[in-house]
PDB file of N, CA and C in Angstrom:
ATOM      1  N   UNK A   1       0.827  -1.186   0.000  1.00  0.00           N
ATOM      2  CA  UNK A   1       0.000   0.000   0.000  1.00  0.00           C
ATOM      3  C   UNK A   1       0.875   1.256   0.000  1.00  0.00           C
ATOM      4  N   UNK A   2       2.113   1.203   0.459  1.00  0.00           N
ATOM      5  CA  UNK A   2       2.991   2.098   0.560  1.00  0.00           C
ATOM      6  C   UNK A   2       3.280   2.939  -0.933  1.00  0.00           C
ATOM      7  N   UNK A   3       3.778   1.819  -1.601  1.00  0.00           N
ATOM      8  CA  UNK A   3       3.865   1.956  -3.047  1.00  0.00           C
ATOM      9  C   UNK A   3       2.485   2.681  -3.513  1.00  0.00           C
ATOM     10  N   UNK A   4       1.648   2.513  -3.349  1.00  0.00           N
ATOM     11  CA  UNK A   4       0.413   2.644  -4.276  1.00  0.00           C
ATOM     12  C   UNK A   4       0.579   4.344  -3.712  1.00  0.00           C
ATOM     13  N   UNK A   5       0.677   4.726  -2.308  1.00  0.00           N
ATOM     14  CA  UNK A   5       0.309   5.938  -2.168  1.00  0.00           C
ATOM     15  C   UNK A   5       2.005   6.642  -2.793  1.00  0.00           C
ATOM     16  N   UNK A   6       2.596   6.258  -2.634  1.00  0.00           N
ATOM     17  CA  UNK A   6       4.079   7.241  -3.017  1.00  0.00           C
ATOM     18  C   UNK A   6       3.763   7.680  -4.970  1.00  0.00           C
ATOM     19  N   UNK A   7       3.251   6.249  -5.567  1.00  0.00           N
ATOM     20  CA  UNK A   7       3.037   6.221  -6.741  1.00  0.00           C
ATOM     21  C   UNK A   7       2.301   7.349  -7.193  1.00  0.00           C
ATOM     22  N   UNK A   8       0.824   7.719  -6.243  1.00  0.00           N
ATOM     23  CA  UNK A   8      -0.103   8.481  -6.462  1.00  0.00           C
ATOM     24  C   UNK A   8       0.433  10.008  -5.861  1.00  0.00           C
ATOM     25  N   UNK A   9       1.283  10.078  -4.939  1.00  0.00           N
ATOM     26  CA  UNK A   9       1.671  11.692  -4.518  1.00  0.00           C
ATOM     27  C   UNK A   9       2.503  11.702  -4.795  1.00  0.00           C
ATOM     28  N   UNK A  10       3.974  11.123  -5.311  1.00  0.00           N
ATOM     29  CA  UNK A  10       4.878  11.573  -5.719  1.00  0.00           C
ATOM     30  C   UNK A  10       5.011  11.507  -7.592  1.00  0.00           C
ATOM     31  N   UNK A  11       4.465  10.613  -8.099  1.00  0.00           N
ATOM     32  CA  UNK A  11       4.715  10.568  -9.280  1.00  0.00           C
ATOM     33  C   UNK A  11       3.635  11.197 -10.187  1.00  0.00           C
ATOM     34  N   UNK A  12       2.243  10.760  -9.283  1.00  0.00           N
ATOM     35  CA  UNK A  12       1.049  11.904 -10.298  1.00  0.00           C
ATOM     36  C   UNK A  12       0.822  13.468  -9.240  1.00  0.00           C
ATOM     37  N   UNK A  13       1.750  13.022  -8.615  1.00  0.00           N
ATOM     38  CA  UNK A  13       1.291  14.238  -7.902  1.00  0.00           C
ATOM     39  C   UNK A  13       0.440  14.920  -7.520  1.00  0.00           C
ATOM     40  N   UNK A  14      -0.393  14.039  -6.685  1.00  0.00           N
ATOM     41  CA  UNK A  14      -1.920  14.462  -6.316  1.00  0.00           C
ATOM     42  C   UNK A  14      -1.434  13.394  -4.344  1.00  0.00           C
ATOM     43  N   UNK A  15      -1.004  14.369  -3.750  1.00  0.00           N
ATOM     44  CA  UNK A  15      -0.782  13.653  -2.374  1.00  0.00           C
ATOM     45  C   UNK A  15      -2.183  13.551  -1.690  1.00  0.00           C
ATOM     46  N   UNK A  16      -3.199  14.153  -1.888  1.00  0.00           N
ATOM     47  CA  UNK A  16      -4.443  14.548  -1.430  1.00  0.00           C
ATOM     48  C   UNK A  16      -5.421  13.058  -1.685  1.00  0.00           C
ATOM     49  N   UNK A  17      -5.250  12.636  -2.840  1.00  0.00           N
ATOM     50  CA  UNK A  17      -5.981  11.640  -3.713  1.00  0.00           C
ATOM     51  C   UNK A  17      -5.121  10.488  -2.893  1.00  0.00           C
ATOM     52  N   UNK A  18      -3.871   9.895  -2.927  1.00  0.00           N
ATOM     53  CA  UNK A  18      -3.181   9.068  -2.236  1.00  0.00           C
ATOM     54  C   UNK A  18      -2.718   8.979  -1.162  1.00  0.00           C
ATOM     55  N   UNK A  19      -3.605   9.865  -0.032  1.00  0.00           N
ATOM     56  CA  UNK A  19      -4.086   9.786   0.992  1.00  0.00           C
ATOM     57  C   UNK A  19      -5.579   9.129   0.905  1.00  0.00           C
ATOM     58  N   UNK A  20      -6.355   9.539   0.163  1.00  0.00           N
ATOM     59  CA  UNK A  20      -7.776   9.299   0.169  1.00  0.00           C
ATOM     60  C   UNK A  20      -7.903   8.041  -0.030  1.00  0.00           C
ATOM     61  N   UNK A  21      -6.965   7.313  -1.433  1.00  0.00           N
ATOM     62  CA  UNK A  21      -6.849   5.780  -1.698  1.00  0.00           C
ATOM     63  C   UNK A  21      -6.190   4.624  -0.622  1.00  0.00           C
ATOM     64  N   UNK A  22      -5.520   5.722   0.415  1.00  0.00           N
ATOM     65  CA  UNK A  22      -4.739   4.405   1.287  1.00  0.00           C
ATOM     66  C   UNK A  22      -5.449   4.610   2.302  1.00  0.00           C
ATOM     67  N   UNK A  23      -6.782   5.636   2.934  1.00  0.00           N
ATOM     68  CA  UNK A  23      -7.402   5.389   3.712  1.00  0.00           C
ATOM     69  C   UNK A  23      -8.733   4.585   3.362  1.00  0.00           C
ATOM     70  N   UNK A  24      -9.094   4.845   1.761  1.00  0.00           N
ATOM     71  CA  UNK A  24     -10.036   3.591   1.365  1.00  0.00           C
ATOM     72  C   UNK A  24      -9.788   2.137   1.703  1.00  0.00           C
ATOM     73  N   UNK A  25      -8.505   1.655   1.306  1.00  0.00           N
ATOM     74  CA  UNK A  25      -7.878   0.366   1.131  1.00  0.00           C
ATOM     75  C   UNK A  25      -7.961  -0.095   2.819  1.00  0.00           C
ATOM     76  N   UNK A  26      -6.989   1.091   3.485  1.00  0.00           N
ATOM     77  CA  UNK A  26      -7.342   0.432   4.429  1.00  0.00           C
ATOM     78  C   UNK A  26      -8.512   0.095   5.611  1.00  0.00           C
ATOM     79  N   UNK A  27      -9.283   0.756   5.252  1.00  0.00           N
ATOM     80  CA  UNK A  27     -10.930   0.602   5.614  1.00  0.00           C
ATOM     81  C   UNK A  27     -11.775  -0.545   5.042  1.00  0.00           C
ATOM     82  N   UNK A  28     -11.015  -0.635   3.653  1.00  0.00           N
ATOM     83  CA  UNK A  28     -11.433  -1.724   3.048  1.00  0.00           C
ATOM     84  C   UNK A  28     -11.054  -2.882   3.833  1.00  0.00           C
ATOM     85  N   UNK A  29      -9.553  -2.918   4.094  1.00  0.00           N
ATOM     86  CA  UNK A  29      -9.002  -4.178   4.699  1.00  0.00           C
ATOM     87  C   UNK A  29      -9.501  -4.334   6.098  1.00  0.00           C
ATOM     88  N   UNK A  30      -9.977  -3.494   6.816  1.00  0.00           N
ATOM     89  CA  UNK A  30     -10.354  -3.387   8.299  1.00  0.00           C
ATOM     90  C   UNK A  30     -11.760  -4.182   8.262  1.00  0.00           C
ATOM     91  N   UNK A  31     -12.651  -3.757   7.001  1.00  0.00           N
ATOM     92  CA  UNK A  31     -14.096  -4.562   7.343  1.00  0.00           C
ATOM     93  C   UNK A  31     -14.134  -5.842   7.192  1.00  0.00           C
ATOM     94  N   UNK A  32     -12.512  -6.365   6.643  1.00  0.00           N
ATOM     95  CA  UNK A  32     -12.861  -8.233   7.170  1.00  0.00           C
ATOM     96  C   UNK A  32     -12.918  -8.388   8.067  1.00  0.00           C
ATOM     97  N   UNK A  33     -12.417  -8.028   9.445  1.00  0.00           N
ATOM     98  CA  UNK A  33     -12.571  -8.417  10.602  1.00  0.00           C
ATOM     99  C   UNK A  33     -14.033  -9.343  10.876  1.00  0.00           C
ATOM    100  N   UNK A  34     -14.395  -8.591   9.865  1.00  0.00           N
ATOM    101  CA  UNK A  34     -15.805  -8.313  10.621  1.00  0.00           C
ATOM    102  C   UNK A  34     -16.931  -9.978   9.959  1.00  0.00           C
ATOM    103  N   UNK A  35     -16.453  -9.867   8.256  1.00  0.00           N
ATOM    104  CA  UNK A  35     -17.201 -10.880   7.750  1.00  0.00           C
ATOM    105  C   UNK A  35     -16.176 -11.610   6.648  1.00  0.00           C
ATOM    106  N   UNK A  36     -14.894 -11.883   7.017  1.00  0.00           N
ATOM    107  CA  UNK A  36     -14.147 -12.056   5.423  1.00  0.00           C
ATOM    108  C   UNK A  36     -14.497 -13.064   4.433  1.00  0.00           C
ATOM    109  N   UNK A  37     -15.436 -13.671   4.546  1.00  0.00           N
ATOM    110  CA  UNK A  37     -16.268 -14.663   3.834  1.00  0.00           C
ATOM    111  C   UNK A  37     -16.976 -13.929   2.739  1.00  0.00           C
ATOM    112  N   UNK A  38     -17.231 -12.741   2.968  1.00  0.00           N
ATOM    113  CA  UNK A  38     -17.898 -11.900   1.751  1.00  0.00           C
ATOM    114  C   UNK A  38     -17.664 -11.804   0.675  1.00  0.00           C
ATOM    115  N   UNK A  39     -15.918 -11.951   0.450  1.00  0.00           N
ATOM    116  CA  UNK A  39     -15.788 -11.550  -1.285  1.00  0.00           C
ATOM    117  C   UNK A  39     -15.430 -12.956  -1.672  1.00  0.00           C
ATOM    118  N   UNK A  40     -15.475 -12.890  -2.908  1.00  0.00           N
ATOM    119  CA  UNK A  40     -15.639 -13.733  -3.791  1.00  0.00           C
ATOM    120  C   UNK A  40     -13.952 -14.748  -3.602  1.00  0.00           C
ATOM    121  N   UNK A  41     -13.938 -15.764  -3.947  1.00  0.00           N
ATOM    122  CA  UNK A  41     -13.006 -16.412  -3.959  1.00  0.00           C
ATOM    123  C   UNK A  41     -12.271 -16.359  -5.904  1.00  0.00           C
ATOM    124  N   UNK A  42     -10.990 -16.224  -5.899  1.00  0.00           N
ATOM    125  CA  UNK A  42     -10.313 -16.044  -6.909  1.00  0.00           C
ATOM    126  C   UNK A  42     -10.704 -16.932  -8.111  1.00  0.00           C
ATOM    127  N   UNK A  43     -11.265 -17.614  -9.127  1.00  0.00           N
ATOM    128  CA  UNK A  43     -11.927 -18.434  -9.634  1.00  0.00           C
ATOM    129  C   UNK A  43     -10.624 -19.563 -10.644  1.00  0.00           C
ATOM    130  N   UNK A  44      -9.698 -18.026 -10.870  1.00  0.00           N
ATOM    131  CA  UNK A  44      -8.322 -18.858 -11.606  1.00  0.00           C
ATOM    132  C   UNK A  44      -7.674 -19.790 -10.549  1.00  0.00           C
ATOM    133  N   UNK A  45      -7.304 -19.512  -8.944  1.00  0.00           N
ATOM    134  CA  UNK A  45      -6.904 -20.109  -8.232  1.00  0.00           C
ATOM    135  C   UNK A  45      -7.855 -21.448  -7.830  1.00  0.00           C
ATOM    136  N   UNK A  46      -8.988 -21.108  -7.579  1.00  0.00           N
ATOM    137  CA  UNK A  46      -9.796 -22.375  -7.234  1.00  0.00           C
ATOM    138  C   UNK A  46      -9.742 -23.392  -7.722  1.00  0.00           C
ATOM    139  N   UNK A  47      -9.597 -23.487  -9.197  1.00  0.00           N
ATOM    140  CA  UNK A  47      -8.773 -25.010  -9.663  1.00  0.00           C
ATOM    141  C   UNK A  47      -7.342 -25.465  -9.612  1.00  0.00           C
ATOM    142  N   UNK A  48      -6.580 -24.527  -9.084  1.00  0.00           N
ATOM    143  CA  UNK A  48      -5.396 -25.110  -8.109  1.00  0.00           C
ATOM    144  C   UNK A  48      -5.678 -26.155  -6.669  1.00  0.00           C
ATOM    145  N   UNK A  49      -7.196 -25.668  -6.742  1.00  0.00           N
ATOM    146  CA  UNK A  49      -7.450 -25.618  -5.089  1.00  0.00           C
ATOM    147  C   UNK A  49      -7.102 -24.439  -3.849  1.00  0.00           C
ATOM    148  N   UNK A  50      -6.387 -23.723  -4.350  1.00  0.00           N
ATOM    149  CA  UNK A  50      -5.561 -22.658  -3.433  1.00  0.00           C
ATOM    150  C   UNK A  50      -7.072 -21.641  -3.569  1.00  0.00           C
ATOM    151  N   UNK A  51      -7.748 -21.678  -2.254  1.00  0.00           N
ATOM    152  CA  UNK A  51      -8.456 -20.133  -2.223  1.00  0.00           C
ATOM    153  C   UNK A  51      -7.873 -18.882  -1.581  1.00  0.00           C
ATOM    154  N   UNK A  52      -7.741 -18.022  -2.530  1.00  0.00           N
ATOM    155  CA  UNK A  52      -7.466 -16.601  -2.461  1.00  0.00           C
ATOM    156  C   UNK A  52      -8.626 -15.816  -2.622  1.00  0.00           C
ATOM    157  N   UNK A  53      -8.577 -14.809  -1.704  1.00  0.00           N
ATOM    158  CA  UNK A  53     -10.195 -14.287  -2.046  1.00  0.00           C
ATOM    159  C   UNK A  53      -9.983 -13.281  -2.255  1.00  0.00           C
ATOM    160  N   UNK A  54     -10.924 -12.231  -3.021  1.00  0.00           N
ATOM    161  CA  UNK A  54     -10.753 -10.863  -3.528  1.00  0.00           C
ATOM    162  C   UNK A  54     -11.738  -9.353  -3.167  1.00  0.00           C
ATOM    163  N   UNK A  55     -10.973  -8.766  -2.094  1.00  0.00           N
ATOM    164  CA  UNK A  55     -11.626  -7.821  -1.815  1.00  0.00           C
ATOM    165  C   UNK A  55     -11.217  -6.404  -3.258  1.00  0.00           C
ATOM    166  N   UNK A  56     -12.770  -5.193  -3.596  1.00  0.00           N
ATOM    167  CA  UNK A  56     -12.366  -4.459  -4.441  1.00  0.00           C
ATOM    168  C   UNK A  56     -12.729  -3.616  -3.404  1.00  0.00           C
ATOM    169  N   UNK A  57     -11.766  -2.653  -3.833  1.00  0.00           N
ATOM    170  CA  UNK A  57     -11.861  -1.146  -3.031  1.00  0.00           C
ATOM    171  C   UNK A  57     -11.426  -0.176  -4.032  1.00  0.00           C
ATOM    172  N   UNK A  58     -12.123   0.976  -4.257  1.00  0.00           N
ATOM    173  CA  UNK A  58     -12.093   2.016  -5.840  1.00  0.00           C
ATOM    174  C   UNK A  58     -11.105   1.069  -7.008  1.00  0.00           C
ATOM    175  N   UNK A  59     -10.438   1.349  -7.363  1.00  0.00           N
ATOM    176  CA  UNK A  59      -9.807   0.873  -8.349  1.00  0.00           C
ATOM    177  C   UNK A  59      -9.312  -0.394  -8.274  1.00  0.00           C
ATOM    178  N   UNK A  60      -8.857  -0.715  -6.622  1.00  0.00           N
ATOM    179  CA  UNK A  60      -7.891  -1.804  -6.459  1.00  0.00           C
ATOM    180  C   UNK A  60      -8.404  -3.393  -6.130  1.00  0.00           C
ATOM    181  N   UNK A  61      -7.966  -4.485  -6.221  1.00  0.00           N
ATOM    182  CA  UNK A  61      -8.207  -5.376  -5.498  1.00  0.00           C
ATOM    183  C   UNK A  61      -7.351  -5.974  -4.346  1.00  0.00           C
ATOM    184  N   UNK A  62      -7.687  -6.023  -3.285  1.00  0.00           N
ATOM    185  CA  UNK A  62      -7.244  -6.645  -2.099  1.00  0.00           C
ATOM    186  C   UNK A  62      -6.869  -8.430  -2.301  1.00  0.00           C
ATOM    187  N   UNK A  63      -6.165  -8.887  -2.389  1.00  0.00           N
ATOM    188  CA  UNK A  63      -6.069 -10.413  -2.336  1.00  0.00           C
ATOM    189  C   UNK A  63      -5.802 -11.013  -1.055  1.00  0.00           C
ATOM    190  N   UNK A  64      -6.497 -11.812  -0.415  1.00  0.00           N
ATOM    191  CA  UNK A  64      -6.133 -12.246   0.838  1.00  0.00           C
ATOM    192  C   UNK A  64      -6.584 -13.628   0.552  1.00  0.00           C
ATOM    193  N   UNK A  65      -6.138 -14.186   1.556  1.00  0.00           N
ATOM    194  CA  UNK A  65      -6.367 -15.972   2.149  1.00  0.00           C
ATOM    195  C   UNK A  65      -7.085 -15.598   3.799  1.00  0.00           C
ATOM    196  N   UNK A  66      -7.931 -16.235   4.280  1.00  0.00           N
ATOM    197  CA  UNK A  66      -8.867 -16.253   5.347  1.00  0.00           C
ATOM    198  C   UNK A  66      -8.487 -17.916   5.509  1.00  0.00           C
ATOM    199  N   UNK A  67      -8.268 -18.229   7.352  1.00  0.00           N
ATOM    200  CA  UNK A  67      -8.135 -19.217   7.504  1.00  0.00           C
ATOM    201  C   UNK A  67      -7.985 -19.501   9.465  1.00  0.00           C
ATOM    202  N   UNK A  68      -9.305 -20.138   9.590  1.00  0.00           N
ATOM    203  CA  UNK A  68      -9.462 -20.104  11.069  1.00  0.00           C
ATOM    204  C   UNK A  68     -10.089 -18.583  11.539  1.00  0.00           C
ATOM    205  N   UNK A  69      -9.451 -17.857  11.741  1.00  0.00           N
ATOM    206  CA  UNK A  69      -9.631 -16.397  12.400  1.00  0.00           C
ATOM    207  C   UNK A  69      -8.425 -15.622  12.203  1.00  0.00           C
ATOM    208  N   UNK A  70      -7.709 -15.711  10.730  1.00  0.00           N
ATOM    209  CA  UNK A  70      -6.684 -14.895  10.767  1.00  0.00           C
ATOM    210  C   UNK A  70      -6.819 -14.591   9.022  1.00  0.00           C
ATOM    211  N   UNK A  71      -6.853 -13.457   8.951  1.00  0.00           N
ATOM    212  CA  UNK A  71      -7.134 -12.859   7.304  1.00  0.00           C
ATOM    213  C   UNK A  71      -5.416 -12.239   6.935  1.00  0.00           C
ATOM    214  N   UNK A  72      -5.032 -13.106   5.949  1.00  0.00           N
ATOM    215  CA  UNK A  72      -3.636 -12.350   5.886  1.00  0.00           C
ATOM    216  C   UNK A  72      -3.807 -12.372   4.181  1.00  0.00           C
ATOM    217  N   UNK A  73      -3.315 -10.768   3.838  1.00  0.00           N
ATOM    218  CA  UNK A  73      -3.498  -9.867   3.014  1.00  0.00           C
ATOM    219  C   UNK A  73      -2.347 -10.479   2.068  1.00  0.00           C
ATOM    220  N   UNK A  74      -2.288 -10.513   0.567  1.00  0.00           N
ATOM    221  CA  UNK A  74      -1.176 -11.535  -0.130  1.00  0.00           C
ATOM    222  C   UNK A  74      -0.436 -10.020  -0.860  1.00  0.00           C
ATOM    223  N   UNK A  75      -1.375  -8.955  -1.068  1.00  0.00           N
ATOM    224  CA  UNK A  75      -1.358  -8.130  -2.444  1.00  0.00           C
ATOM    225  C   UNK A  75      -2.305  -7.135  -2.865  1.00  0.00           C
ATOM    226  N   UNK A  76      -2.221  -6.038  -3.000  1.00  0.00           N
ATOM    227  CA  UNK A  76      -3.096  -5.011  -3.458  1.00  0.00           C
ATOM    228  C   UNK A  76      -2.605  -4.247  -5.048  1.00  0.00           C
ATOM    229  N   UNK A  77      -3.465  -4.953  -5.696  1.00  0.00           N
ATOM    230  CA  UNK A  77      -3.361  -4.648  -7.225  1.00  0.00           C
ATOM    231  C   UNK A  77      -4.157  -3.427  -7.681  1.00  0.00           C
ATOM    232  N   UNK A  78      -3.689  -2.785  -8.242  1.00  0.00           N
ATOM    233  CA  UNK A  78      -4.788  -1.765  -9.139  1.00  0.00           C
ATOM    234  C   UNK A  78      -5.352  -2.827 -10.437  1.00  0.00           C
ATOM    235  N   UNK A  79      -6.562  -2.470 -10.529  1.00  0.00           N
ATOM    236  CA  UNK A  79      -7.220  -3.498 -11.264  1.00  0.00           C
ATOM    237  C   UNK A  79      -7.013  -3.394 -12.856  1.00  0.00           C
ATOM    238  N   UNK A  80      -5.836  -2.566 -12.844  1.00  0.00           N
ATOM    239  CA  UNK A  80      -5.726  -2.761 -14.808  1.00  0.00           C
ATOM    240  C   UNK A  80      -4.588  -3.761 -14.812  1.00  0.00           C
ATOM    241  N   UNK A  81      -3.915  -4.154 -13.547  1.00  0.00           N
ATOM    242  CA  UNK A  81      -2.697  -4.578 -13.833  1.00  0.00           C
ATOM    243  C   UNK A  81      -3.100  -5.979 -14.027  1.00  0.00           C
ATOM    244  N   UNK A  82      -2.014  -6.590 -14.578  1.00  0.00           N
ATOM    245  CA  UNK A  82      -2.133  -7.891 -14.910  1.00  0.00           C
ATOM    246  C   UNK A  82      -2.193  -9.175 -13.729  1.00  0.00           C
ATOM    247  N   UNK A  83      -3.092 -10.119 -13.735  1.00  0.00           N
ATOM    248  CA  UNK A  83      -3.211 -10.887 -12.759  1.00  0.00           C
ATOM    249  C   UNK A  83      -2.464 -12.238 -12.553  1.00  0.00           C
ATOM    250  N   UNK A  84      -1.997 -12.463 -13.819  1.00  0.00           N
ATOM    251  CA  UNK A  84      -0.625 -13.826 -14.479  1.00  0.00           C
ATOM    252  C   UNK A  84       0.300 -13.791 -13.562  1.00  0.00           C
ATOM    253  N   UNK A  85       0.923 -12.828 -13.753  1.00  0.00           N
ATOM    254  CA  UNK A  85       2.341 -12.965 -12.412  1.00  0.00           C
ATOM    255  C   UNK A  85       1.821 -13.459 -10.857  1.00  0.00           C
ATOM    256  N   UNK A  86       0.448 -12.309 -10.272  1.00  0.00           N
ATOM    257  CA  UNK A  86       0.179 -12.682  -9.150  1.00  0.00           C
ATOM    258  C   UNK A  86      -0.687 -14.067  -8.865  1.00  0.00           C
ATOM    259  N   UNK A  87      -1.287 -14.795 -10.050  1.00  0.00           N
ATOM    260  CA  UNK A  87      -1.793 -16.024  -9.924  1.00  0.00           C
ATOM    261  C   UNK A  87      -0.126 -17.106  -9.887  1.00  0.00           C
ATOM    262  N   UNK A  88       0.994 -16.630 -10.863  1.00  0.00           N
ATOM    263  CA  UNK A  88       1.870 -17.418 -10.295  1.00  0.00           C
ATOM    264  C   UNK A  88       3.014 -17.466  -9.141  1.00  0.00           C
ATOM    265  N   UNK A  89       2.898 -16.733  -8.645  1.00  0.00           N
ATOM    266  CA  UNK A  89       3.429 -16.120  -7.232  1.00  0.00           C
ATOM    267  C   UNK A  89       2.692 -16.851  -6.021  1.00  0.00           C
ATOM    268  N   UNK A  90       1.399 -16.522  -6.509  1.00  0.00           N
ATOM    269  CA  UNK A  90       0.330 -17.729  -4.933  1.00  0.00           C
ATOM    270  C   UNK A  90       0.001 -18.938  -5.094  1.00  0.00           C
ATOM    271  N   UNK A  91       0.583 -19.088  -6.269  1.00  0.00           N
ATOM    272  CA  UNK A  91       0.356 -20.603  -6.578  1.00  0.00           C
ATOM    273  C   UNK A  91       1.301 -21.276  -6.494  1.00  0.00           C
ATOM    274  N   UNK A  92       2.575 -20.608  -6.154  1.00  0.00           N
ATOM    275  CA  UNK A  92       3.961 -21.062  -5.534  1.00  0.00           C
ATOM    276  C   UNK A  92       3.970 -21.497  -4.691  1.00  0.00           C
ATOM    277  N   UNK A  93       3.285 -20.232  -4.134  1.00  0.00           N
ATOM    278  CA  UNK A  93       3.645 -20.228  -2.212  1.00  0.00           C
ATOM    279  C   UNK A  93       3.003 -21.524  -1.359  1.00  0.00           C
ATOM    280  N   UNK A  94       1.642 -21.602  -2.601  1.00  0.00           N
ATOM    281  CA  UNK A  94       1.102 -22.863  -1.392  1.00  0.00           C
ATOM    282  C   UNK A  94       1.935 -24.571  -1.363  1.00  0.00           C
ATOM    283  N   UNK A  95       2.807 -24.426  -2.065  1.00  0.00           N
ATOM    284  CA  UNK A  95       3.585 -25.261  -2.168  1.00  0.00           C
ATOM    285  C   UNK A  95       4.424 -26.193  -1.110  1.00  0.00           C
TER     286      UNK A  95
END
């Protein structure tokens, strides 16, 4: 998330806006606490078997794994970027 906001105030230069996006995201990421069963499970990963699930927040998607009572966050993509690399990156890990 760090990246995403430096990206947005230092390089487009709008610090105002990448404040606004890293307090979305992380509001976004705060309301699993609450139900993380809500978003959708990754559909490319599911025939690995590996569920990754996908929270969207304005532009971005949240990728996390939920398991027992612990939601741990894999990746926060802006949603134009490509999803190939990060489907083969978590499909490593569960290895």
């Amino acid at each position: 998330m760090e990246a995403i906001y430096h990206y947005i105030a230092d390089e487009l230069q709008s610090p105002e806006t990448a404040m606004n996006h890293f307090e979305a995201i992380a509001e976004g990421i705060k309301t699993l606490e609450i139900f993380p069963e809500r978003c959708a499970i990754v559909e490319e990963l599911l025939s690995l078997d590996i569920k990754v699930r996908r929270l969207l927040v304005k532009n971005y998607s949240v990728f996390y794994r939920f398991d027992k009572d612990t939601v741990t966050i894999l990746r926060v993509l802006h949603q134009s970027s490509s999803l190939d690399r990060l489907l083969f990156e978590i499909g490593n890990k569960s290895d």
